[in-house]
Protein backbone atom coordinates (compact mmCIF):
# COMPACT_ATOMS: atom_id res chain seq x y z
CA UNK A 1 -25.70 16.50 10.30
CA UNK A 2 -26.13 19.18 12.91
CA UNK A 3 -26.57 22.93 11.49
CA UNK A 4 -24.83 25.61 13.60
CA UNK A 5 -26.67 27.90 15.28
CA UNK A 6 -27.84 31.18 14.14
CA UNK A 7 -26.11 33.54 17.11
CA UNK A 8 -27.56 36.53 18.01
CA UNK A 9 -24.91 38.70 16.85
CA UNK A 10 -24.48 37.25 13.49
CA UNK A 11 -24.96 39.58 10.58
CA UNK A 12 -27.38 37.34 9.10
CA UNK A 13 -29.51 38.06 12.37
CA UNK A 14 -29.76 41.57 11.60
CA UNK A 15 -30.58 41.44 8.04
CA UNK A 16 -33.36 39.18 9.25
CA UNK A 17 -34.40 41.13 11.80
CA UNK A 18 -34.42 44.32 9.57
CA UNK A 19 -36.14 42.76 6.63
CA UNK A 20 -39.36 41.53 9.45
CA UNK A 21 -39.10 45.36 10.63
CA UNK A 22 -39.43 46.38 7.02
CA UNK A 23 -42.25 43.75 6.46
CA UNK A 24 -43.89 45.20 9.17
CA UNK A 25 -43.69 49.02 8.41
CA UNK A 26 -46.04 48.36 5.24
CA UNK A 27 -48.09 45.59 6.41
CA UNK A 28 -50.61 44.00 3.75
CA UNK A 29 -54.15 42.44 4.08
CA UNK A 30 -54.13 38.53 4.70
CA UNK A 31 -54.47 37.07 0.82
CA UNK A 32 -53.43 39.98 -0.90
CA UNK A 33 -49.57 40.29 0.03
CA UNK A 34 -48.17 40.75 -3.56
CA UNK A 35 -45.42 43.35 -2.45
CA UNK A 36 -44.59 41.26 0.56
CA UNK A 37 -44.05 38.28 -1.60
CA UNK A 38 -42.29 40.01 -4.54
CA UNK A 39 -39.79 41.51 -1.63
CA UNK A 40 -39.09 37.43 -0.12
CA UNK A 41 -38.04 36.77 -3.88
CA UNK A 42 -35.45 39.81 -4.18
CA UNK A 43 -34.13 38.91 -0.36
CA UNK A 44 -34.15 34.91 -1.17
CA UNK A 45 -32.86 34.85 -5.10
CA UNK A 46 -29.42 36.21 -4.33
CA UNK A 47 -28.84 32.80 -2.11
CA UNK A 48 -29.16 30.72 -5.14
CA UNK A 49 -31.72 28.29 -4.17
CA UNK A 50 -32.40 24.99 -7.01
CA UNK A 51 -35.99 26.03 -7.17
CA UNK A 52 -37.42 29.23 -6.18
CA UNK A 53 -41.69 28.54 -6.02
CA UNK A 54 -44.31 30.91 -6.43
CA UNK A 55 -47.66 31.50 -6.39
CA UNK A 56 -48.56 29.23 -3.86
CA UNK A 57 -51.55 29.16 -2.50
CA UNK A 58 -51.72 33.10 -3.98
CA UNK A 59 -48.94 34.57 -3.13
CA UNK A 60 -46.71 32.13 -1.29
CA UNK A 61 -43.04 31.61 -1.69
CA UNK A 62 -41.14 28.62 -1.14
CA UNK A 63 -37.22 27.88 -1.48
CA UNK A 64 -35.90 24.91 -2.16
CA UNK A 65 -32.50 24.40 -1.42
CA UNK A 66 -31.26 20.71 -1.83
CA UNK A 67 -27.98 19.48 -0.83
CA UNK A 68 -28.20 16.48 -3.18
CA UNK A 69 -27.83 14.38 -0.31
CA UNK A 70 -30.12 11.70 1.45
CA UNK A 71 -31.13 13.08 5.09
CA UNK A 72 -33.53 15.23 7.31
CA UNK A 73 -35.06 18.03 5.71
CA UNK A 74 -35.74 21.45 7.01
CA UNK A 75 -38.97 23.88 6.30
CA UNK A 76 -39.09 27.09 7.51
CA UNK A 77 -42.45 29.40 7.63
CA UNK A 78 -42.70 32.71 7.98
């Protein structure tokens, strides 16, 4: 199963692209990005995702979003 493109103009692009420029205004040191993190969660819990994972590796944040069926997986990192 192919997934559709994200297209420039999309209004998901601009959320994303607002939320990095947001990110980026209060930047935090490498191991220590607890606000960073706790921001992912409030952008990334309204999209319902089976298992929302945190803590890793400090503060990393992992979705998991499963379709229930058999196939190619995805992983995004930011």
């Amino acid at each position: 199963m192919t997934m559709p493109a994200l297209a420039y103009d999309d209004a998901r692009t601009s959320t994303l692209v607002a939320l990095r420029r947001e990110l980026h205004q209060a930047p935090e040191i490498s191991g220590d990005e607890a606000a960073t993190a706790l921001r992912i969660v409030d952008v990334l819990t309204p999209l319902r995702p089976d298992r929302l994972v945190t803590g890793l590796g400090g503060h990393g944040v992992a979705a998991v979003f499963d379709s229930g069926v058999p196939g190619p997986s995805a992983l995004f990192r930011c």
